[in-house]
C-alpha atoms as a PDB file:
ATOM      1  CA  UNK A   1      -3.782   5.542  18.345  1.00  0.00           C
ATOM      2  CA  UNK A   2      -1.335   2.947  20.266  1.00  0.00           C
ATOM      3  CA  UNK A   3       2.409   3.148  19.503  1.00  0.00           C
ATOM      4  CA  UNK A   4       4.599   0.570  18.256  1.00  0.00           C
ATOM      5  CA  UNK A   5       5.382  -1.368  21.393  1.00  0.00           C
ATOM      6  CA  UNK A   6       8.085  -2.956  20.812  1.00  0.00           C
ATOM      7  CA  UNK A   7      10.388   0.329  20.724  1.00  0.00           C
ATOM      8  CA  UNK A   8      13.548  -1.310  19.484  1.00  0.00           C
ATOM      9  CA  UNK A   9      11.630  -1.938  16.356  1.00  0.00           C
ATOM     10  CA  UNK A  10       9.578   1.474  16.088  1.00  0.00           C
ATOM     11  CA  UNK A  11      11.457   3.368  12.964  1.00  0.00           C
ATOM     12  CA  UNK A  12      10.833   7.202  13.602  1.00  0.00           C
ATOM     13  CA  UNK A  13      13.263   8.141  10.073  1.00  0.00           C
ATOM     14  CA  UNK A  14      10.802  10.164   7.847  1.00  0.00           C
ATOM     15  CA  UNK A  15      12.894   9.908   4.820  1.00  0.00           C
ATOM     16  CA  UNK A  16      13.282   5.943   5.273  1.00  0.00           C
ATOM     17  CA  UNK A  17       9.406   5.738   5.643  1.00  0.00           C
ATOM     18  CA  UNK A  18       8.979   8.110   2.601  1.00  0.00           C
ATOM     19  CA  UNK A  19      11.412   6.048   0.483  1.00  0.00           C
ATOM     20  CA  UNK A  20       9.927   2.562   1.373  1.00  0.00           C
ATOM     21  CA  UNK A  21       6.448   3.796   0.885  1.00  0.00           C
ATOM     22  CA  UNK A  22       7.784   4.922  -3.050  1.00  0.00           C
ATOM     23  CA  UNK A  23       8.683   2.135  -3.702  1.00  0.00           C
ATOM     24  CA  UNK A  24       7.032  -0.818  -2.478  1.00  0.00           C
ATOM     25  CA  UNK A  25       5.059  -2.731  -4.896  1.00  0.00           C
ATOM     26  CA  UNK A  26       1.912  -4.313  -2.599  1.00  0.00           C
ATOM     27  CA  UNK A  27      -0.314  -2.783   0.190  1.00  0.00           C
ATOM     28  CA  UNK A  28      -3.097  -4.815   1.677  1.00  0.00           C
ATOM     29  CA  UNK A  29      -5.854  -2.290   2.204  1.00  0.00           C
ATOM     30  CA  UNK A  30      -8.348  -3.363   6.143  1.00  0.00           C
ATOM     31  CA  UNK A  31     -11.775  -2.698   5.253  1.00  0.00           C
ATOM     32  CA  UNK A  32     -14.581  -3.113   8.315  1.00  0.00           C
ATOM     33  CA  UNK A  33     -16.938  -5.929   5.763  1.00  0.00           C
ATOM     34  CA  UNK A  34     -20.151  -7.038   5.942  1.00  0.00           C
ATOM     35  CA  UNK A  35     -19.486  -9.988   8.532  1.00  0.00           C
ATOM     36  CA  UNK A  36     -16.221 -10.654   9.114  1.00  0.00           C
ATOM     37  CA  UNK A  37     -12.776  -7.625   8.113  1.00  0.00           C
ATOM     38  CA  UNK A  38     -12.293  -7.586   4.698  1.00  0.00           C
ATOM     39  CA  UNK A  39      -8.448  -6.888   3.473  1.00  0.00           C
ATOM     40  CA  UNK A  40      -7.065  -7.075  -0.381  1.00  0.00           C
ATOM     41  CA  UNK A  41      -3.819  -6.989  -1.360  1.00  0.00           C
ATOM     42  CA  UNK A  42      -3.589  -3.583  -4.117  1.00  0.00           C
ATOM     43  CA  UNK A  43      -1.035  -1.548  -6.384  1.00  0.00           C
ATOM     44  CA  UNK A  44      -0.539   1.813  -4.708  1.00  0.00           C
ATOM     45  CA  UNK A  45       1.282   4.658  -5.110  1.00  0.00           C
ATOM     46  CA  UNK A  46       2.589   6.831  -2.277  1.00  0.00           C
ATOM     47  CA  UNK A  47       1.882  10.802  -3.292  1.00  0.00           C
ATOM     48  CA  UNK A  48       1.653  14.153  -1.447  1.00  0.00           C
ATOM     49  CA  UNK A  49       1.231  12.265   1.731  1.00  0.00           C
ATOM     50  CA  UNK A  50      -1.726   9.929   0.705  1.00  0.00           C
ATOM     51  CA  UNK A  51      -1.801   6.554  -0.603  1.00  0.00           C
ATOM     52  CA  UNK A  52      -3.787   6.279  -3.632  1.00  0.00           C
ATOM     53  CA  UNK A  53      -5.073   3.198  -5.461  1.00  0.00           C
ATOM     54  CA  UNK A  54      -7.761   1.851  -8.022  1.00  0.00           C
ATOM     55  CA  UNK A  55     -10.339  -0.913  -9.074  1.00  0.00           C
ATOM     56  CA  UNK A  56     -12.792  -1.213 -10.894  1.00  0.00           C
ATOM     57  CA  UNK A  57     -16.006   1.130 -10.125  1.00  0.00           C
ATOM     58  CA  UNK A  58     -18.142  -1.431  -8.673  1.00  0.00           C
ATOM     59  CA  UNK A  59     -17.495  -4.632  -6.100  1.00  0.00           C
ATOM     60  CA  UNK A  60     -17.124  -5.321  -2.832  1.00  0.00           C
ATOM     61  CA  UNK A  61     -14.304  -3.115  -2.338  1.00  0.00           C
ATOM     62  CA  UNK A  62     -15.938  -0.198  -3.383  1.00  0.00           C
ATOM     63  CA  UNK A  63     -19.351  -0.586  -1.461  1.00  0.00           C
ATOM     64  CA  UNK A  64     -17.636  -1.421   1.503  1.00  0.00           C
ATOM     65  CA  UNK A  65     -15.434   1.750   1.491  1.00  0.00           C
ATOM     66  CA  UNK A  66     -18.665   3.494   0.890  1.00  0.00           C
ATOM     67  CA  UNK A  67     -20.496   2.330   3.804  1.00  0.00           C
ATOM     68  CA  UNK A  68     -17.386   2.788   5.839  1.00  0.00           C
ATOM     69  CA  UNK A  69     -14.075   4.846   4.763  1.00  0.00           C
ATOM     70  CA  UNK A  70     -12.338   4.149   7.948  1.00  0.00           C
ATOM     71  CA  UNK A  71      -8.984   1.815   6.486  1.00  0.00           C
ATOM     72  CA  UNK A  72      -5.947   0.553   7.747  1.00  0.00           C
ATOM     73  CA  UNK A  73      -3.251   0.170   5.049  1.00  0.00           C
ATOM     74  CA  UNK A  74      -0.167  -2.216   5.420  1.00  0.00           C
ATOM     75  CA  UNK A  75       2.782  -2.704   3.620  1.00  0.00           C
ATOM     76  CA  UNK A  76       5.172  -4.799   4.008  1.00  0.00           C
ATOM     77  CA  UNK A  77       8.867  -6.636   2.667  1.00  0.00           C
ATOM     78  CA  UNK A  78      10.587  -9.201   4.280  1.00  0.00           C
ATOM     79  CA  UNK A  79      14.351  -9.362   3.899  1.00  0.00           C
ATOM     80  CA  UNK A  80      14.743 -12.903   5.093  1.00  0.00           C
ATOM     81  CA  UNK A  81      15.389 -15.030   8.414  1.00  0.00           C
ATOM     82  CA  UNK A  82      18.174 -13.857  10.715  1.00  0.00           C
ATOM     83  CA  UNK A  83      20.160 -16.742  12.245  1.00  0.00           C
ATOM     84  CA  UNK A  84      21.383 -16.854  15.473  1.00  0.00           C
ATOM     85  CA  UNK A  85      22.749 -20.351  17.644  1.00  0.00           C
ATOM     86  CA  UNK A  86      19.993 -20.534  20.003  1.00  0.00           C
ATOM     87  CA  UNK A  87      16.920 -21.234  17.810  1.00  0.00           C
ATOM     88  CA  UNK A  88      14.761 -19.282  20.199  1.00  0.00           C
ATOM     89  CA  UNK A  89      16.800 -16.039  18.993  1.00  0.00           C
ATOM     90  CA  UNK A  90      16.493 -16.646  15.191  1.00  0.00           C
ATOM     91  CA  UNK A  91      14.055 -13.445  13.847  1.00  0.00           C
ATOM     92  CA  UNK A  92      12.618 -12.018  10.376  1.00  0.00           C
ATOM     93  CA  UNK A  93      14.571  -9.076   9.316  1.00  0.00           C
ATOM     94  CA  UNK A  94      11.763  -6.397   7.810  1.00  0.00           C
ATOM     95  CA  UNK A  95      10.119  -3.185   7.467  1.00  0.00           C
ATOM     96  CA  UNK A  96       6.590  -2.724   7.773  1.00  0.00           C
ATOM     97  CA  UNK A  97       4.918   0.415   7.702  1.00  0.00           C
ATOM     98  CA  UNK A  98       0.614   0.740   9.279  1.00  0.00           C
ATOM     99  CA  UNK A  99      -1.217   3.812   7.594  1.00  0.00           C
ATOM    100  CA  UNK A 100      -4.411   4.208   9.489  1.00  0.00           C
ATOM    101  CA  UNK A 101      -6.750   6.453   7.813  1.00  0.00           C
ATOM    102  CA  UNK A 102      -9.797   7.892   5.958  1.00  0.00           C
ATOM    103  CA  UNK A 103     -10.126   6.393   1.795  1.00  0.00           C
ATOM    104  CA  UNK A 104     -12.464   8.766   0.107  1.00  0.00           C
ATOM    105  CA  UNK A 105     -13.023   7.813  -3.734  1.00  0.00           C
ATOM    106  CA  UNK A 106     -11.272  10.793  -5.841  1.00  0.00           C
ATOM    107  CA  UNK A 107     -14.052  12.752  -7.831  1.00  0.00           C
ATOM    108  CA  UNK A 108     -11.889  15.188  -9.667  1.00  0.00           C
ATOM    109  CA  UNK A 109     -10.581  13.530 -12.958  1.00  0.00           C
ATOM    110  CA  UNK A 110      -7.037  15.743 -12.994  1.00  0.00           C
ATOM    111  CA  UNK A 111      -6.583  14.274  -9.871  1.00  0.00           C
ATOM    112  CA  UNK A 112      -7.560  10.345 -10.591  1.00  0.00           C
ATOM    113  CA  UNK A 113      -5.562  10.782 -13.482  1.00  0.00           C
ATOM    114  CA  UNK A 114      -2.327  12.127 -12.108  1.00  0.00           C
ATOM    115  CA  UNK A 115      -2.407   9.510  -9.692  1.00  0.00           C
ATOM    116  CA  UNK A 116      -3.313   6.656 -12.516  1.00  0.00           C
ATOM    117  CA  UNK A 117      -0.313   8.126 -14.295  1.00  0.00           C
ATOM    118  CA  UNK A 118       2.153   7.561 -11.247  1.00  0.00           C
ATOM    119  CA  UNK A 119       0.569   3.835 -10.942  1.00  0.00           C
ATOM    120  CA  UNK A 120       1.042   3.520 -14.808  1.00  0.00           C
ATOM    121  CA  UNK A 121       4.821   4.935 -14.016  1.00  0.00           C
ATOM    122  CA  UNK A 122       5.570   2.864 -11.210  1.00  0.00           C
ATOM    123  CA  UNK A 123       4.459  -0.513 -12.861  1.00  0.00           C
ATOM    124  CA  UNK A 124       4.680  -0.034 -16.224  1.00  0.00           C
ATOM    125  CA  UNK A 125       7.218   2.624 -16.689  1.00  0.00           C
ATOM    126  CA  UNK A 126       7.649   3.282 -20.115  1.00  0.00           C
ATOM    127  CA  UNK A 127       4.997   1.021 -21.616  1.00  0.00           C
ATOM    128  CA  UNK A 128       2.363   3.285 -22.522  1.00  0.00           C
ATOM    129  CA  UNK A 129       3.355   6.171 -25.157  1.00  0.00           C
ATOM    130  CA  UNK A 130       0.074   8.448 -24.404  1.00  0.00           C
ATOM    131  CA  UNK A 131      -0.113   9.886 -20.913  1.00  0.00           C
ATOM    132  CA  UNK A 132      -3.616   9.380 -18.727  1.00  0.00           C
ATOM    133  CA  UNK A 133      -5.468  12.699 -19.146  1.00  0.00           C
ATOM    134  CA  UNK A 134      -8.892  14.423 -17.266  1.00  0.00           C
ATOM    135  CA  UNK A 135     -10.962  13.630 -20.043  1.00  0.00           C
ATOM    136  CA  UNK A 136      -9.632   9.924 -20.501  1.00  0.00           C
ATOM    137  CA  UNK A 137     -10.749   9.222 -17.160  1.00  0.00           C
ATOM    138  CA  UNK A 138     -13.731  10.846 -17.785  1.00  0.00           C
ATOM    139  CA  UNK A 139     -14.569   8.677 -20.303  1.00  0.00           C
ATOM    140  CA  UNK A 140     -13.144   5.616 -19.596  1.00  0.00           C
ATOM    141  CA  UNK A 141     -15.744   2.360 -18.994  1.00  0.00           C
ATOM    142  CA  UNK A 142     -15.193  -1.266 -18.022  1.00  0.00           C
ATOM    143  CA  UNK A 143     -15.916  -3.530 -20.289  1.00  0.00           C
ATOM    144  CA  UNK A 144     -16.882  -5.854 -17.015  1.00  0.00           C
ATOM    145  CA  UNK A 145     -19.308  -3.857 -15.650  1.00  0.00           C
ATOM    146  CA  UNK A 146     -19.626  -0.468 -17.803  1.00  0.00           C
ATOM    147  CA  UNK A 147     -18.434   1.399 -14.349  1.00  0.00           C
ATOM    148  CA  UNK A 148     -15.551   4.220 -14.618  1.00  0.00           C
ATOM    149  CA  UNK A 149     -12.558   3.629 -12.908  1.00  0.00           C
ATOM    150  CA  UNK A 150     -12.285   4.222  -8.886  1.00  0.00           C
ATOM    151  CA  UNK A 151      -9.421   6.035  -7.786  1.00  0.00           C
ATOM    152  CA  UNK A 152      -9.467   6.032  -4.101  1.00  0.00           C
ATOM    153  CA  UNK A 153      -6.837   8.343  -1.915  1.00  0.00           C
ATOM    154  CA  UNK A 154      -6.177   7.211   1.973  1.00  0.00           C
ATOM    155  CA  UNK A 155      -5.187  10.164   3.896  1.00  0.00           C
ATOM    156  CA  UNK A 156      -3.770   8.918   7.143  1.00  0.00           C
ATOM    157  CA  UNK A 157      -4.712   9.974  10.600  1.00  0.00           C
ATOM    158  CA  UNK A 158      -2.228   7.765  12.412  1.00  0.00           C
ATOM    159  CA  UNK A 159       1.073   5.959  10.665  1.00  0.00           C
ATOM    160  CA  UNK A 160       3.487   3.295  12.521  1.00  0.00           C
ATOM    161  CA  UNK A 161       6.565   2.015  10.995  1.00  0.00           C
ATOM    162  CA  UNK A 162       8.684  -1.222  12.461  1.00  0.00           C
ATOM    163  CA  UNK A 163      11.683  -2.335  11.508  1.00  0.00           C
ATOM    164  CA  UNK A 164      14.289  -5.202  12.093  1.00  0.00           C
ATOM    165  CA  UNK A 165      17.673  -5.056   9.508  1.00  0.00           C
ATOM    166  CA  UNK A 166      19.994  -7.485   9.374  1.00  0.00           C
ATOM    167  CA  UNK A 167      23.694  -7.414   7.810  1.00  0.00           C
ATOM    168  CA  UNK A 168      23.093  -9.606   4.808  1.00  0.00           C
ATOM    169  CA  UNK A 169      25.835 -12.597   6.134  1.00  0.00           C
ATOM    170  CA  UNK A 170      23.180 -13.134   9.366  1.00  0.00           C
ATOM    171  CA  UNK A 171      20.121 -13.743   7.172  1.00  0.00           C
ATOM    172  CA  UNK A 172      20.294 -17.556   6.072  1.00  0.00           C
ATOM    173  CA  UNK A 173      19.917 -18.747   2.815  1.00  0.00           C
ATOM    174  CA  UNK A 174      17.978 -21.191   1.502  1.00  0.00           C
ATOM    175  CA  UNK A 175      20.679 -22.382  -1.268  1.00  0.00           C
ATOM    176  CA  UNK A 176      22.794 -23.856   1.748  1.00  0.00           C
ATOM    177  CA  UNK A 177      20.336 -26.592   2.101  1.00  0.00           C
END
């Protein structure tokens, strides 16, 4: 795999990765498609390493992933637009971290629903009184399409973070127009 090449933007901290990947709310999953890439913005949660996200049991999505579990994964937040006098020097201040990897749908229930859980937790927290269990995944049908739920885990091969901060008084704001 190629390294970041910009170097002044690679971000090597481990614990900054690990944080942003917690808590980020949107990935946007690369799929190889049928004629042209196919990528989806999804929910995700960040555990033991492995990115792990859900659907519904049929689609595109899913028969794409089967025909080809090679993914990148990319998430992203902007923090705004850094100012500078010469307008050639003005920037984006952001992290962005690339997960390159293998998504393999997640067959064992405990598993799909500890990480259904953590998505339930992370978007919902507090919502729902009962907690996911084995057997409720197990179970559990669409009413769109009869289908279980697909839990998919991406185990990366490769990861690449970039980053550009700013001090909050050089990003501009769009109030002062």
């Amino acid at each position: 795999m190629e390294p970041v090449s910009y170097k002044r933007r690679d971000c090597q901290d481990r614990e900054k990765i690990e944080d942003f990947l917690a808590h980020a709310r949107i990935g946007v999953i690369g799929i190889a498609g049928d004629e042209y890439p196919y990528t989806v913005p999804v929910n995700f949660v960040w555990h033991r390493g492995c990115i792990y996200l859900h659907g519904m049991g049929s689609g595109k999505k899913v028969r794409l992933l089967a025909d080809n579990p090679a993914v990148s994964f990319t998430v992203y937040q902007e923090q705004g637009t850094v100012t500078d006098p010469v307008p050639c020097h003005a920037d984006t201040a952001y992290m962005s971290v690339m997960i390159f990897g293998v998504a393999r749908k997640v067959d064992d229930h405990a598993e799909a629903a500890e990480a259904l859980q953590m998505v339930m937790d992370k978007y919902t927290p507090g919502f729902y009184k009962t907690k996911m269990s084995a057997a409720m995944v197990e179970r559990y049908r669409s009413a769109m399409d009869g289908n279980a739920v697909a839990v998919f885990r991406i185990t990366p091969k490769h990861l690449t973070a970039k980053e550009n901060s700013a001090e909050p008084d050089a990003l501009f704001l769009h109030k002062n127009l």
